[in-house]
N, C-alpha and C. Protein backbone atom coordinates (compact mmCIF):
# COMPACT_ATOMS: atom_id res chain seq x y z
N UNK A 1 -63.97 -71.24 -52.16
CA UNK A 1 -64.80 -70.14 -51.71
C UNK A 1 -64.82 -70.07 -50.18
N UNK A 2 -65.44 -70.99 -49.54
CA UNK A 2 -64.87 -71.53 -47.84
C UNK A 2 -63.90 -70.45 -47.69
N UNK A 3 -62.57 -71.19 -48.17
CA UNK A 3 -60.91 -70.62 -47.98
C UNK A 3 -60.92 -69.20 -47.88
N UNK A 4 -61.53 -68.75 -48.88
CA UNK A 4 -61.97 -67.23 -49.00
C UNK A 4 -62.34 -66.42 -48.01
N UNK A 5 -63.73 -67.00 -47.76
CA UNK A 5 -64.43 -66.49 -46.77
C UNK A 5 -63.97 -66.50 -45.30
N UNK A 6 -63.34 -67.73 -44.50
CA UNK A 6 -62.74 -67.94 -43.79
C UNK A 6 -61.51 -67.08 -43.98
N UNK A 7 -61.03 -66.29 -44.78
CA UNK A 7 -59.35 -65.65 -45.10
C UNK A 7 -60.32 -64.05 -44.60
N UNK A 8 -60.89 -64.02 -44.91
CA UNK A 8 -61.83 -62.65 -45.17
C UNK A 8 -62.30 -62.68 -43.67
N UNK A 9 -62.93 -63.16 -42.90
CA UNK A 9 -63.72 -63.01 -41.43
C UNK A 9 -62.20 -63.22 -40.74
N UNK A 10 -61.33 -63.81 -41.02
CA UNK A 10 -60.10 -63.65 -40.10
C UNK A 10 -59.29 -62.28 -40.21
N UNK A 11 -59.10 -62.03 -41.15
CA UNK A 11 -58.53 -61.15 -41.76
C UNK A 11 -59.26 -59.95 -41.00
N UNK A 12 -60.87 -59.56 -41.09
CA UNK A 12 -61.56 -58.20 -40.67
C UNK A 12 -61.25 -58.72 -39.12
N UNK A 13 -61.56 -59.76 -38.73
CA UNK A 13 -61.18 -60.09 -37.03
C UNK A 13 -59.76 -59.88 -36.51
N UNK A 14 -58.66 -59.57 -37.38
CA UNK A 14 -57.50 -59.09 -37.17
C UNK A 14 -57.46 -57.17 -36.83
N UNK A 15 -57.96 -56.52 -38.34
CA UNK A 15 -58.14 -55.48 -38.36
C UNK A 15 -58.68 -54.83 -36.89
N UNK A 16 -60.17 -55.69 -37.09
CA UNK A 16 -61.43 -55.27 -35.64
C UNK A 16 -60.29 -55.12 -34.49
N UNK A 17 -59.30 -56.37 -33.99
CA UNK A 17 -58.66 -56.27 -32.97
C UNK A 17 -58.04 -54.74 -32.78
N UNK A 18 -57.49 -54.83 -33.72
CA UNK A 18 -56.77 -53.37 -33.67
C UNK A 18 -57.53 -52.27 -32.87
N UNK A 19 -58.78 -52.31 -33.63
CA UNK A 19 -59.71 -51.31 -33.22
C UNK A 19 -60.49 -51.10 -32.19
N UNK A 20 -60.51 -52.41 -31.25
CA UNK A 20 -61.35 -52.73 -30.08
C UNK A 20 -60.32 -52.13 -28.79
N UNK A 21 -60.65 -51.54 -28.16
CA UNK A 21 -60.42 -52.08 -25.81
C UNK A 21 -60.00 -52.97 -26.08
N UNK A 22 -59.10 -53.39 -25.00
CA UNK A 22 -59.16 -54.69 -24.10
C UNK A 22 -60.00 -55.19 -23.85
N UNK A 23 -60.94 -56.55 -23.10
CA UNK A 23 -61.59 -56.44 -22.93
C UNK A 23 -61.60 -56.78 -20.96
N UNK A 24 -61.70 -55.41 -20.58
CA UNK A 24 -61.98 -55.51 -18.81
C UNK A 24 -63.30 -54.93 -18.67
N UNK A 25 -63.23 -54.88 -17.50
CA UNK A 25 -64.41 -54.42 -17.00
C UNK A 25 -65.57 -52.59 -17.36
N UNK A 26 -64.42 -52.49 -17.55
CA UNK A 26 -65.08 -50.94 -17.71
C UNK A 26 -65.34 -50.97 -19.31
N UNK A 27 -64.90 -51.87 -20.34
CA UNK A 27 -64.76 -51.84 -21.78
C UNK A 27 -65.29 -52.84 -22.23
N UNK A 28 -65.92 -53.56 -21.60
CA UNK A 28 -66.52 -55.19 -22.16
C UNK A 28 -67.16 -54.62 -23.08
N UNK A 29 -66.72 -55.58 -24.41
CA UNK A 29 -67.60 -56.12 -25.56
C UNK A 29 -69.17 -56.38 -25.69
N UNK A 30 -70.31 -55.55 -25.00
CA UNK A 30 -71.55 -56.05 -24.23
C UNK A 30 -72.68 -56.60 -25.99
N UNK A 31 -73.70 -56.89 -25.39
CA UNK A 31 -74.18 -57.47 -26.41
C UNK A 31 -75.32 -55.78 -27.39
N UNK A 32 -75.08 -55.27 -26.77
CA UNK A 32 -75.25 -53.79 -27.41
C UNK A 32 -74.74 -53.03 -28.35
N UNK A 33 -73.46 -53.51 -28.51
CA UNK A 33 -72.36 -53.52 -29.14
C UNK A 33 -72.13 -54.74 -30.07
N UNK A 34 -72.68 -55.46 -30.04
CA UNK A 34 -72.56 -56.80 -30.94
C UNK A 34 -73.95 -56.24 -31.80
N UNK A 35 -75.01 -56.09 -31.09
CA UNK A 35 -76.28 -55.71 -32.24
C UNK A 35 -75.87 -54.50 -33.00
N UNK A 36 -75.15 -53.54 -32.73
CA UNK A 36 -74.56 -52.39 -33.41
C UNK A 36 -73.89 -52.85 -34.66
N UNK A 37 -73.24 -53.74 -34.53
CA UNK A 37 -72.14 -54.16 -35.45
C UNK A 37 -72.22 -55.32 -36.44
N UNK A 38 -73.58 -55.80 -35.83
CA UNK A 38 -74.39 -57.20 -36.59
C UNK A 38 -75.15 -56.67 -37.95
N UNK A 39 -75.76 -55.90 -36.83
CA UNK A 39 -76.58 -54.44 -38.28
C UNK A 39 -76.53 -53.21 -39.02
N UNK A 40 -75.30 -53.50 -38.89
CA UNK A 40 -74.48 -52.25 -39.74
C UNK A 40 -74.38 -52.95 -41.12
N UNK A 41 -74.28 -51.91 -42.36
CA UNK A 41 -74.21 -52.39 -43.31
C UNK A 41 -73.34 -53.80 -44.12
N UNK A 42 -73.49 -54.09 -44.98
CA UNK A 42 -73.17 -55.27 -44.94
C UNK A 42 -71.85 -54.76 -45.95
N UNK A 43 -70.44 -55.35 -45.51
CA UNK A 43 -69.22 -55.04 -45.93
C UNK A 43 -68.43 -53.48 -45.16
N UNK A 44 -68.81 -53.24 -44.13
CA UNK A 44 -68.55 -52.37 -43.25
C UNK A 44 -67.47 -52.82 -42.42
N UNK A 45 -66.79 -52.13 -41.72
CA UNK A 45 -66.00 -52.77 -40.65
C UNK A 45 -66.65 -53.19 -39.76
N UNK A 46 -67.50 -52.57 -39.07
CA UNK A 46 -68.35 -53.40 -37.84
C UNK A 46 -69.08 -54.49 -37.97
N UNK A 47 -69.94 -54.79 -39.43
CA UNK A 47 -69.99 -56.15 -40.10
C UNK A 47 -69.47 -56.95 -40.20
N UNK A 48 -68.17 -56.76 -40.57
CA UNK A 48 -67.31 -57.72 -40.74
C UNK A 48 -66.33 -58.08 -39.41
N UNK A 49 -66.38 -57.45 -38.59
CA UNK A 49 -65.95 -57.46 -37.10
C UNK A 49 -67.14 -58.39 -36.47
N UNK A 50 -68.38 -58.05 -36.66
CA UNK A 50 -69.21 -59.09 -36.28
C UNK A 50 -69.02 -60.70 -36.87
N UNK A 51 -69.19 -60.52 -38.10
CA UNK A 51 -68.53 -62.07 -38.66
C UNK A 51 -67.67 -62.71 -38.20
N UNK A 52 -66.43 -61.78 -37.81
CA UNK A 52 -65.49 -62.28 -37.17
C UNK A 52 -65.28 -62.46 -36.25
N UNK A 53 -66.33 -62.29 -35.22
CA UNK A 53 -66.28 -62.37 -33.82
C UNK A 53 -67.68 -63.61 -33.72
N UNK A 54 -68.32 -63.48 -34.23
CA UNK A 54 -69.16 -65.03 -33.80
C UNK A 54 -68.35 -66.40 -34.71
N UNK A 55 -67.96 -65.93 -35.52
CA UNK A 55 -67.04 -67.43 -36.01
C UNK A 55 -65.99 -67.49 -35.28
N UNK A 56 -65.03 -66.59 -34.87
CA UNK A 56 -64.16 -66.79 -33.38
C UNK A 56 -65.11 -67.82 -32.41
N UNK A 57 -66.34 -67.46 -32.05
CA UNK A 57 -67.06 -67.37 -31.21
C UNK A 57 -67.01 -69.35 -31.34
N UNK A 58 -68.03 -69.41 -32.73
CA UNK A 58 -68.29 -70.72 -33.03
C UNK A 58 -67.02 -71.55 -33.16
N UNK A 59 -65.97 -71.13 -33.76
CA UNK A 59 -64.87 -72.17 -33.66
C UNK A 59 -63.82 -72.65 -32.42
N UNK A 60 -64.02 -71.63 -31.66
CA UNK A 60 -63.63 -71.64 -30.11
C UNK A 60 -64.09 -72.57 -29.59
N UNK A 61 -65.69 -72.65 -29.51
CA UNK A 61 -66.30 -73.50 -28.41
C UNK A 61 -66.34 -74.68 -28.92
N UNK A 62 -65.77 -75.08 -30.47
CA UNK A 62 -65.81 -76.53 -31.14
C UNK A 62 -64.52 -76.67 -30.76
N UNK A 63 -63.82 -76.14 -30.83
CA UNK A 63 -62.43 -76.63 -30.70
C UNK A 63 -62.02 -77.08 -28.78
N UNK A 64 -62.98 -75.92 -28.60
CA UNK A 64 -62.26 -76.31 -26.83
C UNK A 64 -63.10 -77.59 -26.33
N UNK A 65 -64.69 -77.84 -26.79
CA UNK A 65 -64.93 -79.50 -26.90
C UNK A 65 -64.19 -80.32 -27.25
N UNK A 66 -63.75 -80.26 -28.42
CA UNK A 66 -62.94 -81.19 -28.71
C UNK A 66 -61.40 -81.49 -27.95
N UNK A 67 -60.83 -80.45 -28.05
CA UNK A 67 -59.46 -80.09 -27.08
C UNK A 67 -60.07 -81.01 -25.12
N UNK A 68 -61.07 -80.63 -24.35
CA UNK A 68 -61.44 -80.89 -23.07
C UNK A 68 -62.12 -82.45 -23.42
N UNK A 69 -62.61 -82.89 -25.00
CA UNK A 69 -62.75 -84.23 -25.20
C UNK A 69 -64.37 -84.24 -24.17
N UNK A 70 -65.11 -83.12 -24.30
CA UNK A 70 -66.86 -83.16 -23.64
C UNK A 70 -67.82 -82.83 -24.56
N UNK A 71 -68.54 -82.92 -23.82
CA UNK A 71 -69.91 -82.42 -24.85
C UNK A 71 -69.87 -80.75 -25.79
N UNK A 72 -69.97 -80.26 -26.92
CA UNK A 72 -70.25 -79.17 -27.35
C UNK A 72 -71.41 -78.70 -26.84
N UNK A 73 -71.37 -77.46 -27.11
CA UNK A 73 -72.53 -76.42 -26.53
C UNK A 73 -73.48 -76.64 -27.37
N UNK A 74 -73.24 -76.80 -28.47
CA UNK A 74 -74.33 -76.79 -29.81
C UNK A 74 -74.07 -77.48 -30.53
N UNK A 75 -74.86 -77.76 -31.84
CA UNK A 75 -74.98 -78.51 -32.93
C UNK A 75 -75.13 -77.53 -33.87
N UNK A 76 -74.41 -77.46 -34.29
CA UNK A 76 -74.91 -76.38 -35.52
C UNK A 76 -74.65 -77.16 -36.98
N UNK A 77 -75.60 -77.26 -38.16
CA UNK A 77 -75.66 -78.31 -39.15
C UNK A 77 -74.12 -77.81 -39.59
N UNK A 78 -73.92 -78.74 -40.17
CA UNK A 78 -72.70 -78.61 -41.12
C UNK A 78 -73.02 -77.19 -42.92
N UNK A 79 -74.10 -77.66 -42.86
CA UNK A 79 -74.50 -76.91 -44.24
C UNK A 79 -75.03 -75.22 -43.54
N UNK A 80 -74.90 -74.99 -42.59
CA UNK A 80 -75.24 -73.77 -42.19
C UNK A 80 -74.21 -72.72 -41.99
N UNK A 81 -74.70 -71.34 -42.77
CA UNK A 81 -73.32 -70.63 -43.06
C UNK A 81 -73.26 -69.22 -42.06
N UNK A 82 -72.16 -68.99 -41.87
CA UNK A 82 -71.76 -67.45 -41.06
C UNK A 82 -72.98 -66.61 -40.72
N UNK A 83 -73.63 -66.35 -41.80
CA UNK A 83 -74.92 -64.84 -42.00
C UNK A 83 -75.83 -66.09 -41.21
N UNK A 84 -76.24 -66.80 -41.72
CA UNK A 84 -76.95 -67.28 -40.92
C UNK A 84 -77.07 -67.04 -38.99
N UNK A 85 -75.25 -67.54 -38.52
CA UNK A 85 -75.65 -67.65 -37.25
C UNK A 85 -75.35 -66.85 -36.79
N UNK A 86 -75.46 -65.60 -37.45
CA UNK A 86 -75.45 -64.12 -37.35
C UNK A 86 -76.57 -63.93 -37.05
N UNK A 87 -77.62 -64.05 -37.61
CA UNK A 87 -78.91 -64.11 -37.83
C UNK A 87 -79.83 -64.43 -36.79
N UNK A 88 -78.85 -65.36 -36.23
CA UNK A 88 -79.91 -66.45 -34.69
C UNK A 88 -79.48 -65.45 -33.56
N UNK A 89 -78.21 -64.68 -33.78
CA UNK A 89 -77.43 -63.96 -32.69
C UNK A 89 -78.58 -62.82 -32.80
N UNK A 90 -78.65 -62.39 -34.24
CA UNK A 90 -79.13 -60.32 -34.20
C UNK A 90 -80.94 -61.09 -33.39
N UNK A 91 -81.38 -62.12 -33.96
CA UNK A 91 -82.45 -62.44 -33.82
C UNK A 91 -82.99 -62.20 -31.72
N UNK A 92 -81.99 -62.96 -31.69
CA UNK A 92 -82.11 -63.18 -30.11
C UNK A 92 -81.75 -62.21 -29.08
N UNK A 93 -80.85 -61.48 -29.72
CA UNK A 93 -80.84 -60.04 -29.13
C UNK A 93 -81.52 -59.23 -28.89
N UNK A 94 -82.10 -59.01 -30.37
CA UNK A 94 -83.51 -58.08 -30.09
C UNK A 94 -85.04 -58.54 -29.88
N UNK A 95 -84.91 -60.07 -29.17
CA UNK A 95 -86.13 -60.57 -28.75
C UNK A 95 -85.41 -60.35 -27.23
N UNK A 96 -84.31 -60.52 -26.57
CA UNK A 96 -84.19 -60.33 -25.34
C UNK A 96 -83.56 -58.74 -25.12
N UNK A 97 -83.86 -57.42 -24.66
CA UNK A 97 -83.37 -56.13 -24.98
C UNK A 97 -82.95 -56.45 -23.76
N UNK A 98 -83.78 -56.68 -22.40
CA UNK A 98 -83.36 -56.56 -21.64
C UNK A 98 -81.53 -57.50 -20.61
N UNK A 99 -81.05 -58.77 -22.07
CA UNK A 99 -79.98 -58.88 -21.87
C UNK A 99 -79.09 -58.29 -22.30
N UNK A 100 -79.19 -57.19 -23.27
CA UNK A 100 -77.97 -56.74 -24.10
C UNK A 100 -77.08 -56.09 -23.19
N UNK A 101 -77.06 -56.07 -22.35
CA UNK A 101 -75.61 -55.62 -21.52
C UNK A 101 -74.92 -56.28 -21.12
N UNK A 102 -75.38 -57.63 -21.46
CA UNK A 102 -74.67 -59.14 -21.03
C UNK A 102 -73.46 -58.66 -21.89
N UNK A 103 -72.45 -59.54 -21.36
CA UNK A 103 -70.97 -59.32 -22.81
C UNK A 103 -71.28 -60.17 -23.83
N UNK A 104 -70.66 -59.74 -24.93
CA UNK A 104 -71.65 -60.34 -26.02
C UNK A 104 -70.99 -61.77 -25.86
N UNK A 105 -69.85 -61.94 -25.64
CA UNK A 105 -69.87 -63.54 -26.26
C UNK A 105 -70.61 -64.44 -25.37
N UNK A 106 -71.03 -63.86 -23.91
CA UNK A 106 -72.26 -64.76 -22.96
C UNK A 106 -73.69 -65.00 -24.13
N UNK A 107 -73.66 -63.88 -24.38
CA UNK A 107 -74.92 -63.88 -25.28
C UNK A 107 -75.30 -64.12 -26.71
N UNK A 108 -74.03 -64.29 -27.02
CA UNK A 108 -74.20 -65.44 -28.52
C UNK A 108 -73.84 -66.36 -28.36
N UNK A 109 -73.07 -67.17 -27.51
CA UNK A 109 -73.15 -68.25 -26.93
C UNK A 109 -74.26 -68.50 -26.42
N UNK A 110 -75.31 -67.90 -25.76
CA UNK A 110 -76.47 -68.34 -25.34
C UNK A 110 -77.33 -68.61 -26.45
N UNK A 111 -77.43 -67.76 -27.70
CA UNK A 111 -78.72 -67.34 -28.38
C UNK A 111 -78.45 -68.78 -29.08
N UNK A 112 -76.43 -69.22 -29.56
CA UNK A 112 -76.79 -70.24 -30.25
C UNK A 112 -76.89 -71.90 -29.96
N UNK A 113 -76.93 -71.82 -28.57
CA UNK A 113 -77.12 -72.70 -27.76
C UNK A 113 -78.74 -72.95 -27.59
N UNK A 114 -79.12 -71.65 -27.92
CA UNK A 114 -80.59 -72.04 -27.90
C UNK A 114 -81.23 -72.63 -29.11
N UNK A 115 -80.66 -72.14 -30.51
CA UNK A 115 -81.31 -72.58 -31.73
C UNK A 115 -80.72 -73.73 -32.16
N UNK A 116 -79.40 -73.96 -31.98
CA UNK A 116 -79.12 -75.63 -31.89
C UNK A 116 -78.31 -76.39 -30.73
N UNK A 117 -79.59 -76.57 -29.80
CA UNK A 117 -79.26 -77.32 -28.97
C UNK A 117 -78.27 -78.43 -29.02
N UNK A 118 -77.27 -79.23 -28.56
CA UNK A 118 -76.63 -80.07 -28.44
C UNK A 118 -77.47 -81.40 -28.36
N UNK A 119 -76.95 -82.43 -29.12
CA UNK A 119 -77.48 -83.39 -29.12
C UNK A 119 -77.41 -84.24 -27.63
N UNK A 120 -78.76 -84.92 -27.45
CA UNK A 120 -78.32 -85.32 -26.09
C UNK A 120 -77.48 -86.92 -26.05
C-alpha cells in the first residue's frame, strides 16, 4: 500500500511539474499557492500536487541530512502519514496569513519544523 501511495504522490508530482513555472522570481511557488492546492478537493490535481510537493519536501530534507551526515530539520514519527503533514502545513498557514507569500517550501519547512522539532 506504501508502494502505492508513494507511486501515486510521485507520479501526480511528475504530472504537477508539467503544469507549474519555473520556479524564479516573478513565478515562485508562494505559500498562497500551496494553501490553494492543500484545500482543494481531495483527488484533484492541485491535491495531489500538494502531496507531492510536501513529500518532495519531507524526503529532500531527510535525505540531504543524511547525504551532508548533520542534524535533520525535524523528527517526524515514523507512523505518521502524508495527510497528516499536510495538515501541520494547511494548519500553519492559515494561523500565519501574514507569511503566505513566503515561497512555500520556506514555509512548510518552517510549519514542520515547528510541530516536530528535531531531537536535541
Amino acid at each position: 500500500m506504501k508502494i502505492a501511495l508513494i507511486f501515486l504522490n510521485l507520479f501526480g508530482l511528475v504530472l504537477a511539474c508539467e503544469a507549474r513555472p519555473p520556479d524564479s522570481p516573478e513565478s515562485a511557488y508562494s505559500g498562497n499557492q500551496l494553501l490553494r492546492d492543500c484545500t482543494a478537493g481531495e483527488h484533484t490535481h492541485s491535491h495531489i500536487y500538494c502531496l507531492g510537493y510536501v513529500t518532495g519536501l519531507v524526503e529532500g530534507a531527510s535525505v540531504e541530512a543524511e547525504f551532508r551526515n548533520c542534524k535533520p530539520l525535524f523528527d517526524i514519527p515514523p507512523e505518521a502519514e502524508m495527510g497528516q503533514l499536510v495538515d501541520v502545513v494547511v494548519k500553519y498557514l492559515k494561523e500565519h496569513p501574514e507569511q503566505r507569500d513566503v515561497r512555500a517550501r520556506v514555509i512548510a519547512l518552517t510549519a514542520l519544523k515547528a510541530a516536530f522539532p528535531p531531537k536535541p
